[in-house]
Protein backbone atom coordinates (compact mmCIF):
# COMPACT_ATOMS: atom_id res chain seq x y z
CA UNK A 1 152.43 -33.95 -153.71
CA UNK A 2 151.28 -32.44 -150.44
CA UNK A 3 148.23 -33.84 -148.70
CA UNK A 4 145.84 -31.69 -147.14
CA UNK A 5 144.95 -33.15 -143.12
CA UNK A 6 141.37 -32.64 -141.43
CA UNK A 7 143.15 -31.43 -137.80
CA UNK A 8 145.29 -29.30 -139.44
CA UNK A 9 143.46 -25.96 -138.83
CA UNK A 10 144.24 -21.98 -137.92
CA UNK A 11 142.54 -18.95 -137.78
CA UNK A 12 143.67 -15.50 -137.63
CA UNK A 13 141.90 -12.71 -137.30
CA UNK A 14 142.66 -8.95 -137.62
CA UNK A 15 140.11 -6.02 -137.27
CA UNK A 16 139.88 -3.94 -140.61
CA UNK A 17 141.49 -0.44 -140.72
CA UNK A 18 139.39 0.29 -143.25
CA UNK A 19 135.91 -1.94 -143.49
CA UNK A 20 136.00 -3.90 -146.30
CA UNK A 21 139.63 -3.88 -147.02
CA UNK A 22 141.28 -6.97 -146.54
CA UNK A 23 144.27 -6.59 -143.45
CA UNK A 24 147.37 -8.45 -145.73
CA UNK A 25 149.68 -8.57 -142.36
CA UNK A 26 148.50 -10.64 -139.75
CA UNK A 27 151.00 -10.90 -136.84
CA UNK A 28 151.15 -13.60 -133.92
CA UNK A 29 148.99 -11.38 -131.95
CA UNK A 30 146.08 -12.09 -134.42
CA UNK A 31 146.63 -15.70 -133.85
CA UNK A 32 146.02 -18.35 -131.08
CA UNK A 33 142.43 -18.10 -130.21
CA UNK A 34 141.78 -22.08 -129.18
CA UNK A 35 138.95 -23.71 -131.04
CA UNK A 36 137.59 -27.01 -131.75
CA UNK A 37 135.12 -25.90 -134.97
CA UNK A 38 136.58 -24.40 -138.27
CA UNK A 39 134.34 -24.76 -141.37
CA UNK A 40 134.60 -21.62 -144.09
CA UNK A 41 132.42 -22.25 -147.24
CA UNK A 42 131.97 -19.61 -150.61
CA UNK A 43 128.86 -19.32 -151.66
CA UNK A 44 129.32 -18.30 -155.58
CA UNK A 45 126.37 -16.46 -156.51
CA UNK A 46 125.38 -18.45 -160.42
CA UNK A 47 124.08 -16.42 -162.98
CA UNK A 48 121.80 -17.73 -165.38
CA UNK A 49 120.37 -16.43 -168.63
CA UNK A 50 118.23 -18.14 -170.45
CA UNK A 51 117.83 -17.90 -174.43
CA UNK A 52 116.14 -19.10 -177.27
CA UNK A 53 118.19 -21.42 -178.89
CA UNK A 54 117.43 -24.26 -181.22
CA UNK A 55 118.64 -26.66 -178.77
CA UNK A 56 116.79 -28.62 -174.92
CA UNK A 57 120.34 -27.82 -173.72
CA UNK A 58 121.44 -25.22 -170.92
CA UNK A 59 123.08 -22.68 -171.76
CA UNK A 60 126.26 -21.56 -169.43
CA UNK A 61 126.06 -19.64 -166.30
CA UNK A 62 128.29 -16.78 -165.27
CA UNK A 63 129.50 -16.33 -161.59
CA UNK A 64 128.74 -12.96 -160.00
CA UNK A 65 129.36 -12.04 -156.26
CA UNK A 66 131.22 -14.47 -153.64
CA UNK A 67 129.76 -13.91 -150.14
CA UNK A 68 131.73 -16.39 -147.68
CA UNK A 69 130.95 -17.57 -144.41
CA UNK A 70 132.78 -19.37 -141.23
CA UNK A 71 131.53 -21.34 -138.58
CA UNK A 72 133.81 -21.08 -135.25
CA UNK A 73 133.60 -22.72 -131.52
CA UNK A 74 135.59 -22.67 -128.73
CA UNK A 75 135.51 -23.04 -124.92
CA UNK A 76 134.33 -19.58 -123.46
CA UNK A 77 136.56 -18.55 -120.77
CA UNK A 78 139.02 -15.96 -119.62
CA UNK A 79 142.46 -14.98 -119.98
CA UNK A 80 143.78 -17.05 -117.02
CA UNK A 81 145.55 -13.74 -115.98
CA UNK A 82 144.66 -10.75 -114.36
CA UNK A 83 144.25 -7.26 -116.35
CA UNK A 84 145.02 -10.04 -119.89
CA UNK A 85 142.61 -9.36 -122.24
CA UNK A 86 140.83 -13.06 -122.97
CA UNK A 87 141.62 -14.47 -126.90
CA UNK A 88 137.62 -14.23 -127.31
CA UNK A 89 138.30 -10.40 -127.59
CA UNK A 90 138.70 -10.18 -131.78
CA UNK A 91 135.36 -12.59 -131.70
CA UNK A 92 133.38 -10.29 -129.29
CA UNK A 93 134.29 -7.16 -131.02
CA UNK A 94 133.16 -8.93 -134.62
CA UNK A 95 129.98 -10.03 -132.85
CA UNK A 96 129.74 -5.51 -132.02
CA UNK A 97 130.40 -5.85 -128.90
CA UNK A 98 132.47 -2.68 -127.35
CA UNK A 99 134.92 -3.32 -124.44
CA UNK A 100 134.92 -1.08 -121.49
CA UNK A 101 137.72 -1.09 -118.45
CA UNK A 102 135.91 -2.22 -115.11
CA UNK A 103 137.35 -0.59 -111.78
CA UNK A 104 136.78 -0.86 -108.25
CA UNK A 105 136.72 1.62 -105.75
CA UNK A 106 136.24 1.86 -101.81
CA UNK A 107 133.54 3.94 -100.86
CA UNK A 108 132.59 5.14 -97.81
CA UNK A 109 129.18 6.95 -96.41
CA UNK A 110 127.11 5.16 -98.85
CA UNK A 111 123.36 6.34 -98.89
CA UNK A 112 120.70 4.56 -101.27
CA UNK A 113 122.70 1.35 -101.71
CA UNK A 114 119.70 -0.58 -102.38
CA UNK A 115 119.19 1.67 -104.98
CA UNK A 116 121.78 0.77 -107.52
CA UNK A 117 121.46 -1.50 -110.17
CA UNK A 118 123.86 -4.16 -112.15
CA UNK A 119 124.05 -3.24 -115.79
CA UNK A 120 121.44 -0.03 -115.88
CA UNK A 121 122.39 2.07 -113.10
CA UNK A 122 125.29 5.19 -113.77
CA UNK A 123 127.22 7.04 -111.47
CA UNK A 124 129.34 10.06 -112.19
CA UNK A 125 131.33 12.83 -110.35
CA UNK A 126 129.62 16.48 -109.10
CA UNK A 127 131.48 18.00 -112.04
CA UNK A 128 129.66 15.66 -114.24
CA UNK A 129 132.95 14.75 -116.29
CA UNK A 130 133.69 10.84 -115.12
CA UNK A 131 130.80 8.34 -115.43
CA UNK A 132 130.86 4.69 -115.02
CA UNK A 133 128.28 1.86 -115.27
CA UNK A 134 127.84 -0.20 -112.52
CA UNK A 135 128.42 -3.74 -112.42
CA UNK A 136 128.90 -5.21 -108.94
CA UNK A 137 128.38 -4.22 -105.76
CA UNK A 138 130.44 -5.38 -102.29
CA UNK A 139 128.35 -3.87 -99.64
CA UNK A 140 130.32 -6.47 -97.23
CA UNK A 141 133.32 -4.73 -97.60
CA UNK A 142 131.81 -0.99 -98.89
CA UNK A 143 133.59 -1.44 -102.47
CA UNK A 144 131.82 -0.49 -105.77
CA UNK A 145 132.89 -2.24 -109.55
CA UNK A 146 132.03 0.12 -112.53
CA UNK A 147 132.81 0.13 -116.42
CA UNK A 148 134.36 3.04 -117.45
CA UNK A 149 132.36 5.68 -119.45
CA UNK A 150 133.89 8.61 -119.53
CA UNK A 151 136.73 10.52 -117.70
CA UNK A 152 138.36 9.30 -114.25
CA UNK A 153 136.87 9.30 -110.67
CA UNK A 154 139.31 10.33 -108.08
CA UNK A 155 138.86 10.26 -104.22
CA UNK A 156 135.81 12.39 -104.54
CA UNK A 157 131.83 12.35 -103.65
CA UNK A 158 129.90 10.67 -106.60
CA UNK A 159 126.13 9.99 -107.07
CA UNK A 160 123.99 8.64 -109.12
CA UNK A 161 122.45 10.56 -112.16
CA UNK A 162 119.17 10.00 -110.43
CA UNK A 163 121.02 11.06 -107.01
CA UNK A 164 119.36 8.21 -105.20
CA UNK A 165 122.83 7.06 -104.58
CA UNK A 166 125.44 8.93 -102.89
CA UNK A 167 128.65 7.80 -101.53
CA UNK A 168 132.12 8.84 -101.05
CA UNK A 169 135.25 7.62 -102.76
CA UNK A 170 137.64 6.88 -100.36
CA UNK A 171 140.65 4.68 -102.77
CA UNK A 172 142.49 5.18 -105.81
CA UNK A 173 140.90 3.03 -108.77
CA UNK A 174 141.97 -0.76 -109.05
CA UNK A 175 141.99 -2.57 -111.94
CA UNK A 176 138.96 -5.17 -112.18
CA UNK A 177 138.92 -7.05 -115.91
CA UNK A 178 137.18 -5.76 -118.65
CA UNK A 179 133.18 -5.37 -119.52
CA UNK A 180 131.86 -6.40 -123.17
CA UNK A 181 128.29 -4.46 -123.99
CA UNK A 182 126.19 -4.57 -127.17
CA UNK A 183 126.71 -1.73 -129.24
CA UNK A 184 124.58 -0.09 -132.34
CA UNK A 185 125.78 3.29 -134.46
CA UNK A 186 129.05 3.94 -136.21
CA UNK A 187 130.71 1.73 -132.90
CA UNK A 188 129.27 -0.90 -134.40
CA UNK A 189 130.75 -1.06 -137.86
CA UNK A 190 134.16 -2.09 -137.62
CA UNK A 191 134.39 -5.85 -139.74
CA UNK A 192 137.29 -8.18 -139.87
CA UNK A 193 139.42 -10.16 -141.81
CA UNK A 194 140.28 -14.22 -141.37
CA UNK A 195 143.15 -16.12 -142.53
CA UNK A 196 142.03 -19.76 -142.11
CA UNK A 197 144.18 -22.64 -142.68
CA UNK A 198 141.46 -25.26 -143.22
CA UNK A 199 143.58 -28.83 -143.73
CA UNK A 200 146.02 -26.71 -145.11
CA UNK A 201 144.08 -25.23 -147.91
CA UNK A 202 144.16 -21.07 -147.78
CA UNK A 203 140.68 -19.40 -147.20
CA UNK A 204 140.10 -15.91 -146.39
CA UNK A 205 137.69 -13.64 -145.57
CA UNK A 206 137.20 -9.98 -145.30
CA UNK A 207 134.81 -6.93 -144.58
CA UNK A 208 132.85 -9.64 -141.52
CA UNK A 209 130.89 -9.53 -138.98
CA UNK A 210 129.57 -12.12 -136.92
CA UNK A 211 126.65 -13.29 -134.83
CA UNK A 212 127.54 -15.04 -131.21
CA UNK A 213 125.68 -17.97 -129.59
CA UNK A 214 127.37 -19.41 -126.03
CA UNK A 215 125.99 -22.42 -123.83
CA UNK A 216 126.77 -23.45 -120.29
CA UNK A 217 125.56 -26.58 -119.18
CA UNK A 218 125.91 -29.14 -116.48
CA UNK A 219 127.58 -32.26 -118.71
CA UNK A 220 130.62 -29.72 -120.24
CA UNK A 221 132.41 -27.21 -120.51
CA UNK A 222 130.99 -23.44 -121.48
CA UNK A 223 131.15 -22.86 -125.38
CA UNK A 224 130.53 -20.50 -127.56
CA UNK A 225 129.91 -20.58 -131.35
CA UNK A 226 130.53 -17.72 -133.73
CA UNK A 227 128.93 -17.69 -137.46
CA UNK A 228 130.98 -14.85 -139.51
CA UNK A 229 129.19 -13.58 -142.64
CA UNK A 230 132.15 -11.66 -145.49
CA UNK A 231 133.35 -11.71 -148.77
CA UNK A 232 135.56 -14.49 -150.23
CA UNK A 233 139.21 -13.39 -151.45
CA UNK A 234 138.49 -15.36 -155.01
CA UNK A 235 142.22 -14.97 -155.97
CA UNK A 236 143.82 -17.11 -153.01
CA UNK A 237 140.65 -19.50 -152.14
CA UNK A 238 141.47 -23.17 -151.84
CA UNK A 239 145.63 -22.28 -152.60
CA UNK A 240 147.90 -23.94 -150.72
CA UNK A 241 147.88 -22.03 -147.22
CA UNK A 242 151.46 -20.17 -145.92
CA UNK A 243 153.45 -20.49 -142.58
CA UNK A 244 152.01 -18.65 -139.30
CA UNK A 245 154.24 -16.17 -137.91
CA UNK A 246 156.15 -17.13 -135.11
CA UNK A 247 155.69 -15.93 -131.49
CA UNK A 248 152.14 -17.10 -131.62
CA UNK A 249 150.78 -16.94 -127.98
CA UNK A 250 148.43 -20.10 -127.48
CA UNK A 251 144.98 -19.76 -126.01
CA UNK A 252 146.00 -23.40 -123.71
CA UNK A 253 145.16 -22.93 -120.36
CA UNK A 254 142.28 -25.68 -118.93
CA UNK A 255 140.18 -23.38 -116.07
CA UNK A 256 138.16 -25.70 -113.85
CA UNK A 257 134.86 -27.21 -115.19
CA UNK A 258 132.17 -24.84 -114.18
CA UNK A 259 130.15 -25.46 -110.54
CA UNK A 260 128.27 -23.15 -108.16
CA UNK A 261 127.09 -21.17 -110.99
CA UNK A 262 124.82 -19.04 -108.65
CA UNK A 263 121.92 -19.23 -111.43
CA UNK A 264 119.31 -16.49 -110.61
CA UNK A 265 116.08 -14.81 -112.01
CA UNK A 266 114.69 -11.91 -110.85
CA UNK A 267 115.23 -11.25 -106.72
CA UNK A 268 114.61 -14.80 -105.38
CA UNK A 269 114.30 -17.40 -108.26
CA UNK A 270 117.24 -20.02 -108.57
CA UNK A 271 116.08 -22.16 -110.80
CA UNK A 272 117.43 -26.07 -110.90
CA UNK A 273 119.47 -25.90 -114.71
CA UNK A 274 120.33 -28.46 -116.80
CA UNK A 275 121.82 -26.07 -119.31
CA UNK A 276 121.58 -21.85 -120.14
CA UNK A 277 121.77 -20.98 -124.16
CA UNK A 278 121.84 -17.76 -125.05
CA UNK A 279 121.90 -16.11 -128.87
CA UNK A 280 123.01 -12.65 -129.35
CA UNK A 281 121.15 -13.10 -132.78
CA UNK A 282 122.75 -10.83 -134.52
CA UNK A 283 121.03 -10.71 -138.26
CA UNK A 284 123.78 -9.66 -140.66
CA UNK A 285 124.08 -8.70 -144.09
CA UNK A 286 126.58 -7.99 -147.02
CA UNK A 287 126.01 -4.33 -148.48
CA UNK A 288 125.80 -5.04 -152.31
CA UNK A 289 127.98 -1.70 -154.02
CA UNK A 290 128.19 -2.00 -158.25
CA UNK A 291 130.95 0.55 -157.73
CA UNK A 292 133.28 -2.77 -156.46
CA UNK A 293 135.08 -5.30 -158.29
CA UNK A 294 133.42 -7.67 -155.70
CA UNK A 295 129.64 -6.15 -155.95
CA UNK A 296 130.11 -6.07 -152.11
CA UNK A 297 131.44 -2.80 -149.49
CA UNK A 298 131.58 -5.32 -146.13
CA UNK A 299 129.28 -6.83 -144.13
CA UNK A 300 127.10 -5.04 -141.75
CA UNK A 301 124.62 -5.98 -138.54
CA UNK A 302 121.66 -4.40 -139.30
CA UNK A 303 119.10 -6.09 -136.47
CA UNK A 304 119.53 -7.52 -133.05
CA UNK A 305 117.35 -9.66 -131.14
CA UNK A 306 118.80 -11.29 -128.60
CA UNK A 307 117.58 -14.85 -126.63
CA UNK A 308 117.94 -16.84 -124.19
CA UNK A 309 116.92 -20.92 -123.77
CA UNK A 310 117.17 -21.92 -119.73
CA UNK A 311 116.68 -25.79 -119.03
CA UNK A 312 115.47 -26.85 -116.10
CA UNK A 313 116.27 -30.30 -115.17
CA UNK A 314 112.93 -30.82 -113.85
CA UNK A 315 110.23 -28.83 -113.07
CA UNK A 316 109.54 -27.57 -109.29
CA UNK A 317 105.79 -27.83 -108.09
CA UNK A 318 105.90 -25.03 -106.09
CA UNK A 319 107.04 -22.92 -108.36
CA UNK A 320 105.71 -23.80 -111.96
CA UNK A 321 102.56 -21.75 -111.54
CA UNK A 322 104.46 -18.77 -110.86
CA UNK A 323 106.41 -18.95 -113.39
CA UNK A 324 103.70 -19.39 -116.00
CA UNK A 325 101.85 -16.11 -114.07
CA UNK A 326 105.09 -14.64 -114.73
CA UNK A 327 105.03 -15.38 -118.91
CA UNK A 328 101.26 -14.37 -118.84
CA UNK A 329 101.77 -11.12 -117.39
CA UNK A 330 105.20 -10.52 -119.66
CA UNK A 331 107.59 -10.06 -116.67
CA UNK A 332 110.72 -8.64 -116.61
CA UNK A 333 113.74 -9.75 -114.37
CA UNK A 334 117.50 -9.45 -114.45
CA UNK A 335 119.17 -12.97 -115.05
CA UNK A 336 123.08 -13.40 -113.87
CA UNK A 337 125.00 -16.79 -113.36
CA UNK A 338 129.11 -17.05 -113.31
CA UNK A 339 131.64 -19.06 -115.37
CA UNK A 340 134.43 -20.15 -113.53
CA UNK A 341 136.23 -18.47 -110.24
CA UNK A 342 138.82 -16.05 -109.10
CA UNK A 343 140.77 -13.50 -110.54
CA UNK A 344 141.80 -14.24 -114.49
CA UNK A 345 139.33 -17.38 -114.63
CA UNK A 346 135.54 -15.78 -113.83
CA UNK A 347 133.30 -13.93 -116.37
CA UNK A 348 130.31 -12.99 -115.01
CA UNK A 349 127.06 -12.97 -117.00
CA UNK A 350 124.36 -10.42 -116.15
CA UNK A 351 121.02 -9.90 -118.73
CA UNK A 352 119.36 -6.18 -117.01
CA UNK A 353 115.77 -7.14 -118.25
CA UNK A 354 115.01 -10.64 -119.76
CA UNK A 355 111.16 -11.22 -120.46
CA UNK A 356 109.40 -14.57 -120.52
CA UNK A 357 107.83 -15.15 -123.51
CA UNK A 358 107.80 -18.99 -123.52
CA UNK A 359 107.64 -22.00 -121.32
CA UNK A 360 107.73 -25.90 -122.42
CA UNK A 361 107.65 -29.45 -120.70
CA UNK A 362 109.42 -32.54 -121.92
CA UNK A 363 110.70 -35.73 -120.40
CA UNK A 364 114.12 -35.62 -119.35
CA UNK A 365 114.65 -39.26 -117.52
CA UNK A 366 111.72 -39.87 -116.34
CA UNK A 367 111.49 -35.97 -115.03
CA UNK A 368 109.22 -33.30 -116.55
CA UNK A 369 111.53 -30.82 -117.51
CA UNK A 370 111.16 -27.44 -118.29
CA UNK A 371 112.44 -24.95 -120.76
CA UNK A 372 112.20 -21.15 -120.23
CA UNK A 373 112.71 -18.83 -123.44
CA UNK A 374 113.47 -15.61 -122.62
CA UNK A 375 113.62 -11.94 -124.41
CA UNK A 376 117.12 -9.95 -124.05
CA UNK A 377 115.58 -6.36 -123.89
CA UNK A 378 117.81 -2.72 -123.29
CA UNK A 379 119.48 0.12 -125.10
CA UNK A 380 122.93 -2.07 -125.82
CA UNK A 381 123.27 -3.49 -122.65
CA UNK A 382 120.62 -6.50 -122.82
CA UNK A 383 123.59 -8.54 -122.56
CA UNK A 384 126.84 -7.86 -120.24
CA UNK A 385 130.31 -10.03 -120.24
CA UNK A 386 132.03 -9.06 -117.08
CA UNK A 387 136.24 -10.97 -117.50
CA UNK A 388 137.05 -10.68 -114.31
């Protein structure tokens, strides 16, 4: 007899070649993501039909579709390597987020400076056939960070598309981590199969997507939580669950507990946090199809609203009646804070246009605290995950 044990949990996970065909072959590279929550549940859809019977008893139900879902957490942080892509990556893509290559660059002759913008503002090339988004800006030392877009810059005069900005490349392009971005449209459809090992009892999932939720605060470290929606492989559910594959690369590097955060809203607020929470909110669904032996095609995100929940430790005096001017009028500021430091170990977290639309006291020790709720507004870039 084998017994199953609580700790003794996996997950793999493996984007779908085809959505809603379950990946069979799951090598060491779709392994090793470090978590500390693994819950998978199927949700057997009961059929009842009721008939007229000479009898008070019920009548037997039949079982129709088999949605599944999985609950996962981890720590959020990077790869602890330059130019390695973090484990997070399967769960960001799951969550539709698309991955872009950040450079930097050293410019030189830089007009309009002031005009850029983190997260909304594009450059490109005069021949219109490289563009890049920009997301940081060194004016210290005259170097520009962009996500790739389309094509290549090379040492050449670029602009922005609203030619307030002009500058000259002066460098060949450096490697500088990798950008995450919302995405909507067919680059949004891809779903994903999981191979759990839950106590040692087999359950897997296929055609899923996920929603993402991911906290800093000021008592731990950053986390994120990931809630996958899919269909349940009926035929191996609860069996007893196989061997990994070897050559697993662990996710077990401990970055440094998150200080100096650099917290900001809008051009001058730093606000005194207790904790950030943001929701992608993702709202996802399972595409019912009577053409499948399942009833289901694959999940698919059809709606996204994102949030975000900042926590002030207590509320300042001098500036609480701004801020409430600020939710009255519907406001809208760019948020950014950082997780972690230096190269391999930072992600930087930048929301374009957040808009108050909610402000609450409570009584955090014997301090009125506040909480700011916040809107996550933009054209698939209302939230941006700079791994630097």
């Amino acid at each position: 007899m084998s017994y199953a044990l609580f700790g003794n949990k996996q997950i793999g996970l493996k984007q779908e070649t085809q959505s809603g065909v379950q990946e069979t072959e799951l090598g060491p590279e779709c392994y090793g993501l470090q978590v500390t929550e693994i819950t998978a549940a199927a949700e057997p859809e009961v059929i009842e039909q009721e008939t007229f019977k000479g009898s008070l008893s019920a009548s037997p139900a039949r079982i129709g579709k088999i949605p599944a879902s999985a609950s996962l957490a981890g720590e959020l942080k990077n790869s602890g390597e330059a130019g390695k892509l973090p484990k997070i990556d399967a769960i960001l893509q799951a969550a539709r987020f698309a991955r872009r290559d950040v450079f930097c660059v050293d410019l030189s002759n830089e007009t309009g400076l002031d005009k850029l913008i983190n997260g909304k503002t594009v450059i490109k090339n005069a021949a219109g056939n490289a563009k890049g988004l920009v997301v940081g800006i060194d004016t210290e030392n005259h170097k520009l960070y962009y996500a790739a877009i389309s094509g290549t810059f090379a040492v050449e005069g670029i602009s922005s598309i609203d030619s307030q900005f002009t500058a000259q490349i002066n460098s060949a392009l450096t490697a500088a981590g990798y950008l995450y971005n919302p995405s909507s449209g067919e680059n949004s459809e891809g779903t994903y199969t999981l191979s759990i090992s839950d106590g040692g009892l087999k359950k897997e999932i296929y055609g899923a997507a996920c929603t993402l939720t991911m906290e800093t605060s000021a008592s731990g470290y950053p986390s994120w939580t990931a809630t996958f929606t899919g269909i349940a492989n009926k035929n191996t559910w609860g069996s007893k669950a196989g061997a990994t594959p070897e050559g697993i690369e662990q996710e077990n590097h401990l970055p440094a507990i998150v200080v100096e955060s650099n917290i900001k809203i809008g051009a001058d607020y730093a606000p005194i946090t207790q904790s950030i929470q943001i929701d992608l909110g993702n709202e996802v669904t399972l595409i019912e199809d009577q053409n499948s032996p399942t009833w289901f095609r694959h999940a698919l995100v059809v709606k996204r609203t994102g949030t975000a929940t900042v926590n002030l430790s207590v509320a300042d005096l001098e500036q609480s009646g701004g801020l409430y001017q600020k939710l009255f009028m519907g406001e809208i500021a760019a948020m950014s804070f950082k997780i972690g430091e230096g190269t391999g170990n930072q992600i930087d977290v930048l929301l374009p246009a957040v808009q108050y639309t909610g402000i609450s006291e409570s009584d955090n020790n014997s301090l009125l605290a506040q909480a700011l709720t916040l809107k996550l507004t933009g054209e698939d870039d209302e939230i941006l995950l700079w791994f630097r």
